[in-house]
Protein backbone atom coordinates (compact mmCIF):
# COMPACT_ATOMS: atom_id res chain seq x y z
CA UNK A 1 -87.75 -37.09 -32.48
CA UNK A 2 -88.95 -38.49 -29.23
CA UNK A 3 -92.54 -38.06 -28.50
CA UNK A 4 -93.41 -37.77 -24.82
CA UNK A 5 -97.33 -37.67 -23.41
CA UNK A 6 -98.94 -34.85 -22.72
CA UNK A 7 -97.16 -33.50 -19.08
CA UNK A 8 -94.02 -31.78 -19.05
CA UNK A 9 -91.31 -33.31 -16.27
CA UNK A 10 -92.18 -33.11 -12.80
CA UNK A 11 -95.08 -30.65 -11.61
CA UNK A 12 -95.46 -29.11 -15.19
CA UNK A 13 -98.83 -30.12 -16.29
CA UNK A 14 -100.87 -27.80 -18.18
CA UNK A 15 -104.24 -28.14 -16.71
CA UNK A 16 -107.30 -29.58 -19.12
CA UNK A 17 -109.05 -26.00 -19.05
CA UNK A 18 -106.12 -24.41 -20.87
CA UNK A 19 -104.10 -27.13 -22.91
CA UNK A 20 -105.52 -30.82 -23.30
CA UNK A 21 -104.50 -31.15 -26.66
CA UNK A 22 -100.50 -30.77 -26.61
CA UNK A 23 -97.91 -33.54 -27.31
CA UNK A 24 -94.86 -32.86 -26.76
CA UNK A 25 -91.11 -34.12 -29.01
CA UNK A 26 -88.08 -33.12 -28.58
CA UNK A 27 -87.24 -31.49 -31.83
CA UNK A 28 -83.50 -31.09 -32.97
CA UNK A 29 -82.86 -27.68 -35.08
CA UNK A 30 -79.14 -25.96 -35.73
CA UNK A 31 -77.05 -28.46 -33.18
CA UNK A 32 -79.33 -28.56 -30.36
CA UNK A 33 -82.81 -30.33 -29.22
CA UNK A 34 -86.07 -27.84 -28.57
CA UNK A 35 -88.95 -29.03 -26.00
CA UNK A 36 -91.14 -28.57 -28.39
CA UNK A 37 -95.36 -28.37 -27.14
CA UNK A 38 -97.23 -29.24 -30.48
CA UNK A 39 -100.77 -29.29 -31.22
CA UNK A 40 -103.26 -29.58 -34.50
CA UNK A 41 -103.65 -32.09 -37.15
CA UNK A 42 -100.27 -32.25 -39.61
CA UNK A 43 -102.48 -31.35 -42.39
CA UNK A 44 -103.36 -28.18 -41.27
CA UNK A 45 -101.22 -24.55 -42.00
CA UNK A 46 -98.07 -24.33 -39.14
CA UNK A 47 -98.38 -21.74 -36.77
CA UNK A 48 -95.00 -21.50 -34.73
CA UNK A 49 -95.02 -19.47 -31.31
CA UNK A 50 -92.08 -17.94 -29.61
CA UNK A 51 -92.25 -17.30 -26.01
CA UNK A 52 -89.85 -14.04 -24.27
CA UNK A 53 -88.50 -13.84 -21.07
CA UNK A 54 -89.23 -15.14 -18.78
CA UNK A 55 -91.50 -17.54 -19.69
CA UNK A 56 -91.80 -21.00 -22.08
CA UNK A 57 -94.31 -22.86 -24.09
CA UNK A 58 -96.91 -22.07 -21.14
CA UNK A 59 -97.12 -18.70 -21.66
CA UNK A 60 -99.54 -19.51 -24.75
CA UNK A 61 -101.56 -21.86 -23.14
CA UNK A 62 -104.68 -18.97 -23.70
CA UNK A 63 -103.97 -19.08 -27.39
CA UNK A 64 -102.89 -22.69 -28.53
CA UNK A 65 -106.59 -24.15 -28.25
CA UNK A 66 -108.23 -21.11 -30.21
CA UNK A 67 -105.41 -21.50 -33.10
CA UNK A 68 -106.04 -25.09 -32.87
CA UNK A 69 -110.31 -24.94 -33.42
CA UNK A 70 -109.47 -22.47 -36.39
CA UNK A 71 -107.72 -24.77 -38.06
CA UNK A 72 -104.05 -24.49 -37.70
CA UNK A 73 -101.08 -26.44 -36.65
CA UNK A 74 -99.11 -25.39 -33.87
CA UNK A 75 -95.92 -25.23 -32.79
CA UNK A 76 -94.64 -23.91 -29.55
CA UNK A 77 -90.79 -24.50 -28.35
CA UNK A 78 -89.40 -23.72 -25.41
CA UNK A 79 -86.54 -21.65 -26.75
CA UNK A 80 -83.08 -22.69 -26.27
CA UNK A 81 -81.63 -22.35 -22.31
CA UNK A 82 -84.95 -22.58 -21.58
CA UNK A 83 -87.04 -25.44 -19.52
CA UNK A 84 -86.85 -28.77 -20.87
CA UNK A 85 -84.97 -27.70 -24.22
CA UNK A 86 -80.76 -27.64 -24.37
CA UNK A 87 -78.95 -25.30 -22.82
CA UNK A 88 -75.09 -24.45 -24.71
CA UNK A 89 -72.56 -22.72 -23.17
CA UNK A 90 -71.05 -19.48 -24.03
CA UNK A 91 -72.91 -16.19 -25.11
CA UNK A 92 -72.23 -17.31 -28.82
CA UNK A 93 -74.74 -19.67 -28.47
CA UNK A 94 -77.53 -16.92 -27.73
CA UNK A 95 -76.57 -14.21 -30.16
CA UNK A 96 -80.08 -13.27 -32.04
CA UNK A 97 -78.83 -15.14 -35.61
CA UNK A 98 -78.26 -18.22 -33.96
CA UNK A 99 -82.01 -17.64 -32.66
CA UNK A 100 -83.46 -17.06 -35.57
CA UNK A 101 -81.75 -20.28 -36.81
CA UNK A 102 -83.26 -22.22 -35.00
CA UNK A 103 -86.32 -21.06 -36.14
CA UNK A 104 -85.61 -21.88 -39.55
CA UNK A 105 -84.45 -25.38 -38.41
CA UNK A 106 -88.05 -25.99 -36.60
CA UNK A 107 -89.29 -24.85 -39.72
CA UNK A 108 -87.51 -27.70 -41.99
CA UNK A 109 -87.94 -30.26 -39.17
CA UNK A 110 -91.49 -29.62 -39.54
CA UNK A 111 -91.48 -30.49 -43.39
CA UNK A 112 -92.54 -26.92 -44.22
CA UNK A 113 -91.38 -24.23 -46.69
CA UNK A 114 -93.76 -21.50 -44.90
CA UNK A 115 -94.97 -21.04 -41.91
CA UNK A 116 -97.38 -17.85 -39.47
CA UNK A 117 -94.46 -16.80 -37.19
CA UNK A 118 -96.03 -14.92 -34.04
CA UNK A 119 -93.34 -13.85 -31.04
CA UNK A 120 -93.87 -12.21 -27.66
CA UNK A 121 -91.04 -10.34 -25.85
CA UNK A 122 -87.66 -11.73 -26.76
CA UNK A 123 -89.67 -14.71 -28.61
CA UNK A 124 -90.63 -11.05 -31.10
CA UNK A 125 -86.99 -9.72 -31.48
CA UNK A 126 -86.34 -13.17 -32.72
CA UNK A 127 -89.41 -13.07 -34.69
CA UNK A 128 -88.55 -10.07 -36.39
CA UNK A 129 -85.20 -11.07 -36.98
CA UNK A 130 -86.58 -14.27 -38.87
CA UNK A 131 -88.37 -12.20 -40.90
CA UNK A 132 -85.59 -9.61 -41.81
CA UNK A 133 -83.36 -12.24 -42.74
CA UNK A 134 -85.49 -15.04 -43.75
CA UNK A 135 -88.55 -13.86 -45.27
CA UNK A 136 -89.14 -16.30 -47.90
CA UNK A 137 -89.98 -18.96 -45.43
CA UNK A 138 -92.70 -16.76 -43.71
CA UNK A 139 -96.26 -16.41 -44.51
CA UNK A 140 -96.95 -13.83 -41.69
CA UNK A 141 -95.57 -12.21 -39.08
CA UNK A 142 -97.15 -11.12 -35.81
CA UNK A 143 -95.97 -9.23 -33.02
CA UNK A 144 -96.65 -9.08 -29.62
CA UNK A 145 -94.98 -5.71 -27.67
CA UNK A 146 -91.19 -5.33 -29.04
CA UNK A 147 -90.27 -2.76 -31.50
CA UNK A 148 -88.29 -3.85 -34.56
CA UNK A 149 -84.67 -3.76 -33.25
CA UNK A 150 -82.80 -1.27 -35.30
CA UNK A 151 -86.23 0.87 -33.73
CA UNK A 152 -85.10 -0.52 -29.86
CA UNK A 153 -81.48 0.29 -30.65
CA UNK A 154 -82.31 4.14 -31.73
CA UNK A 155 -84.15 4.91 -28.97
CA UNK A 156 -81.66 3.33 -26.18
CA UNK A 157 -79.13 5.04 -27.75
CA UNK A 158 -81.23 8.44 -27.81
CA UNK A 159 -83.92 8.28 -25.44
CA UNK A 160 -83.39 8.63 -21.28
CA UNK A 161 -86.77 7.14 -20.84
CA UNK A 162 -86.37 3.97 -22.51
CA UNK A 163 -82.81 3.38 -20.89
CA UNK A 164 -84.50 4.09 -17.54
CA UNK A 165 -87.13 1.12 -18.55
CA UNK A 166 -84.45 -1.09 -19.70
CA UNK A 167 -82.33 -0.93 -16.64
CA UNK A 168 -82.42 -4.54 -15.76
CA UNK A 169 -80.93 -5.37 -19.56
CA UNK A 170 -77.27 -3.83 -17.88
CA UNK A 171 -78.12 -5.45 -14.26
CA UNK A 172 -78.05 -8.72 -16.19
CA UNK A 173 -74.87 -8.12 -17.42
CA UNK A 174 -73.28 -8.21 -14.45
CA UNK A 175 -71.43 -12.26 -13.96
CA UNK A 176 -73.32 -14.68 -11.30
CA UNK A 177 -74.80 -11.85 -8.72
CA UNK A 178 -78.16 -11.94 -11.11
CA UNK A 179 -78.39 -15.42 -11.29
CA UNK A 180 -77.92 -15.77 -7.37
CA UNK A 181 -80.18 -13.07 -6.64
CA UNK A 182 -82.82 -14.67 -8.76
CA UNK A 183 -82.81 -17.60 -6.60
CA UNK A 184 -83.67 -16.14 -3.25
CA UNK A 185 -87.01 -16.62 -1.65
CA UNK A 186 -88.09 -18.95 -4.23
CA UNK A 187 -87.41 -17.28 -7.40
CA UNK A 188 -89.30 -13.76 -5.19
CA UNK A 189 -87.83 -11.05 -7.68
CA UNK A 190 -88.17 -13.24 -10.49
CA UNK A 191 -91.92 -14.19 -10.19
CA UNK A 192 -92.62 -10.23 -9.19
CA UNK A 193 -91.42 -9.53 -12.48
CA UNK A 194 -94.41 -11.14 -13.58
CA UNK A 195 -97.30 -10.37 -10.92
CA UNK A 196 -95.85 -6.37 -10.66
CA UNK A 197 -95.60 -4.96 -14.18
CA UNK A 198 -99.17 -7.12 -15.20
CA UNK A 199 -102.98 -6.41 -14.34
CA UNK A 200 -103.42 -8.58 -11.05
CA UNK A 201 -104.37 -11.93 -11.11
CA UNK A 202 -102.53 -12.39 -14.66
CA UNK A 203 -100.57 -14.92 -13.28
CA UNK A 204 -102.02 -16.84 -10.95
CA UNK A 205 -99.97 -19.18 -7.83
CA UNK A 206 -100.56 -22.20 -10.58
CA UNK A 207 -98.95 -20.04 -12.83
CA UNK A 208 -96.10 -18.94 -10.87
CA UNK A 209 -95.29 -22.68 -9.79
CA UNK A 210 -95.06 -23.52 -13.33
CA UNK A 211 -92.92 -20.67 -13.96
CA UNK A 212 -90.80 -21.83 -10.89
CA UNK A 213 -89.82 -25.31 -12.10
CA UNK A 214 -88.46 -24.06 -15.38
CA UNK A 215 -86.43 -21.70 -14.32
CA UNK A 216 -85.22 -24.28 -11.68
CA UNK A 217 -83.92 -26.77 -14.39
CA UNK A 218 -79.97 -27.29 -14.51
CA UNK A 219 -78.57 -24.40 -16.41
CA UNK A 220 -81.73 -22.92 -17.17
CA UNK A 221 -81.79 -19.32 -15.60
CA UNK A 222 -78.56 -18.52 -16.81
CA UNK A 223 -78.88 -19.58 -19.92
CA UNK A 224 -81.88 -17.38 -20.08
CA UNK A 225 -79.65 -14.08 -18.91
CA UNK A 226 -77.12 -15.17 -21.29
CA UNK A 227 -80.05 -13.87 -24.08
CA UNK A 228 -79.43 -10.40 -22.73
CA UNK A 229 -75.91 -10.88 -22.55
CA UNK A 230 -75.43 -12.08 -26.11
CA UNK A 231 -77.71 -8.67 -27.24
CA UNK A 232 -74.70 -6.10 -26.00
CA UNK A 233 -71.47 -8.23 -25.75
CA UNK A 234 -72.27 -10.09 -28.98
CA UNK A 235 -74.63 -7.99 -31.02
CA UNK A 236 -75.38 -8.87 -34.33
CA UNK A 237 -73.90 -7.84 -37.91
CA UNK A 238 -76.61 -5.26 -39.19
CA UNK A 239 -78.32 -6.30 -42.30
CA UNK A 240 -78.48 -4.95 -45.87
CA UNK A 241 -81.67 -3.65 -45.19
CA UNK A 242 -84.23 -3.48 -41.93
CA UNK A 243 -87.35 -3.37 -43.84
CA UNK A 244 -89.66 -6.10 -43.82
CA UNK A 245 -91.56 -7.57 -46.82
CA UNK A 246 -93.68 -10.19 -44.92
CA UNK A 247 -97.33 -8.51 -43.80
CA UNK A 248 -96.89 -7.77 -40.32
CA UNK A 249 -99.55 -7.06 -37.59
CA UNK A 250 -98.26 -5.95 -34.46
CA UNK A 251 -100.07 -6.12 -31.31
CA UNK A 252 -99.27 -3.55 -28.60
CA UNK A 253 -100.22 -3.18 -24.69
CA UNK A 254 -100.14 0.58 -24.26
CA UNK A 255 -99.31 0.43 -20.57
CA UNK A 256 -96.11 -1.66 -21.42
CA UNK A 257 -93.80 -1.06 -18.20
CA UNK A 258 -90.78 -1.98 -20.17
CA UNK A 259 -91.40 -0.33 -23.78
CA UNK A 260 -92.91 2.41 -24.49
CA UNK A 261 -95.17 2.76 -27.16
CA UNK A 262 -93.45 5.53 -29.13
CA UNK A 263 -91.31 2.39 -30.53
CA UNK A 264 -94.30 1.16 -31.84
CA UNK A 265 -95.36 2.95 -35.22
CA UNK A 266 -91.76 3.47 -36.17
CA UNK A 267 -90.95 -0.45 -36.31
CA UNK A 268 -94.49 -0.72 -38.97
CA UNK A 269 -93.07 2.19 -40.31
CA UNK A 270 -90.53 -0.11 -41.75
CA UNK A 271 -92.83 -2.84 -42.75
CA UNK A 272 -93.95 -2.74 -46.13
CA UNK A 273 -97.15 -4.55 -45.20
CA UNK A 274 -97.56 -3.90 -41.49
CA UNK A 275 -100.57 -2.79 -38.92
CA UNK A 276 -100.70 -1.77 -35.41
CA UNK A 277 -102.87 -2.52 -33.11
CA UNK A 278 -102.70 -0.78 -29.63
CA UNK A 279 -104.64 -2.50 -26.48
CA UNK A 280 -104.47 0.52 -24.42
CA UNK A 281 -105.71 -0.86 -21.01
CA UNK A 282 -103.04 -3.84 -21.26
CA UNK A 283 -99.61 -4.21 -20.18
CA UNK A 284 -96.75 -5.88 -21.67
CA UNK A 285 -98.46 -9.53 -20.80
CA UNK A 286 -100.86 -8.31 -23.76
CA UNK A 287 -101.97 -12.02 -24.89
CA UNK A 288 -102.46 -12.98 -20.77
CA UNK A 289 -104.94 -10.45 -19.98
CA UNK A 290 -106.54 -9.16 -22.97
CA UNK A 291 -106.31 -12.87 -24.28
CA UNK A 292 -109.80 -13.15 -26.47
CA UNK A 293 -109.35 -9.90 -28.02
CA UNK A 294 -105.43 -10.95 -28.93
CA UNK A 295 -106.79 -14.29 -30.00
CA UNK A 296 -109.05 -12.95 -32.43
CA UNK A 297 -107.05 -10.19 -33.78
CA UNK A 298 -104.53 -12.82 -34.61
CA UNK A 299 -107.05 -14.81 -36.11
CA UNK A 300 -108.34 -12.67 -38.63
CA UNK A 301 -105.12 -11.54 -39.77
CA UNK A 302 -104.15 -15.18 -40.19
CA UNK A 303 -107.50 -15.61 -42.75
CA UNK A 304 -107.14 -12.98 -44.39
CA UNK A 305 -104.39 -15.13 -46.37
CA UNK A 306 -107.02 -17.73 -47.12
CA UNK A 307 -108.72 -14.76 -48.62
CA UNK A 308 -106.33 -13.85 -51.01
């Protein structure tokens, strides 16, 4: 693995009030190297976070420092086809198994038999998809505003208001035009994405910039669209059962542009250890804006395993 300093290529620097902390390796996991932002001493219990859409490692820069002063060893990759990690061709190389294998790979590159998986977004369909399939090498499982996805499946098969919501899922679909669109303006559409389904002043200009140059790297943005693409024109083989066995908390902004929260008690519903938690005056950008409350949530679900 090749250890870097503490900057990400180019303009990427998370500032000293948010991240101080990180190293950086390149980690290699299931054929391919992950960016990987890591923080905490190896002695401690691994944490691994998985960023969605479309964001990277920076999108927990609000919780990586709290994780790290309670005592816990973090991981944070930039998920494949995005940033600084690889980028494969072909929408076999994004289908939501070969996600959550790579997951498993960080996992065993990190010397670890268990690890606190916690996912945002797309970073929680993978997430939950670790945990269906994988659960032995999970401690706990926490998720940040996606439904479990046999849950997301039922309800865009069945409900008019979610399809409305997930609109953009077919637009991306569509070959090149989203990718070229994306582009204009400096990355316009993209970064309202961001600043127009969150509270304002979630993301900030600093914010955006960052935001900018990773989705600017060779390969990148499409490789990101190729996530949704792999979902419908390579979904996955269902499993031999949805439920899942590893204690689950999940985390939901109520005023979620993109899900609604009706998804929400059916996917605990098929946890056999789960919570919910709803954050009614946050959005889908739940651990940006409602970040201490998140933060702590998280962190005493984490102890209650030191409890046991």
């Amino acid at each position: 693995m090749n250890r870097e300093s503490g900057k990400l290529k180019g303009n990427q620097v998370y500032h000293n009030e948010d991240i101080s902390m990180l190293n950086y390796e390149y980690v290699e996991t299931n054929g391919i190297r992950l960016h990987v932002a890591q923080a905490g001493s190896d002695n401690d219990p691994l944490i691994i976070l998985l960023h969605g859409f479309p964001e990277f490692s920076y999108g927990w820069r609000k919780q990586i420092p709290y994780l790290v002063e309670a005592g816990y060893r973090v991981w944070a990759p930039d998920q494949r086809g995005y940033n600084l990690s690889d980028k494969p061709d072909g929408l076999a190389s994004y289908s939501i198994d070969i996600l959550a294998a790579d997951v498993i790979g960080l996992i065993d590159a990190a010397g670890e038999k268990q690890v606190f998986l916690v996912g945002h977004d797309w970073g929680a369909a993978v997430a939950w998809r670790v945990a269906a399939k994988y659960p032995e090498r999970l401690k706990k499982l926490i998720i940040l505003n996606v439904p479990h996805g046999d849950v997301l499946k039922k309800n865009l098969l069945s409900s008019f208001a979610q399809l409305l919501k997930s609109w953009y899922i077919f637009f991306f679909q569509i070959p090149w035009l989203p990718e070229m669109l994306a582009k204009q303006r400096d990355w316009k559409m993209v970064a309202e994405s961001l600043t127009k389904s969150s509270r304002p002043e979630t993301f900030t200009e600093n914010d955006l910039g960052q935001y900018r140059q990773a989705w600017s790297e060779p390969k990148a943005y499409k490789s990101m669209l190729n996530w949704y693409r792999a979902m419908l024109q390579r979904p996955p083989k269902s499993l031999p059962s949805p439920r899942i066995i590893v204690p689950t908390l999940l985390i939901w902004g109520a005023k979620d542009k993109f899900l609604g929260r009706e998804m929400a008690q059916p996917s605990i519903d098929l946890c056999d250890d789960g919570r919910l938690v709803f954050i009614e005056e946050a959005t889908h950008w739940v651990q940006h804006e409602e970040a201490e409350r998140v933060n702590k949530l998280i962190g005493s679900f984490l102890c209650e395993e030191e409890d046991d």
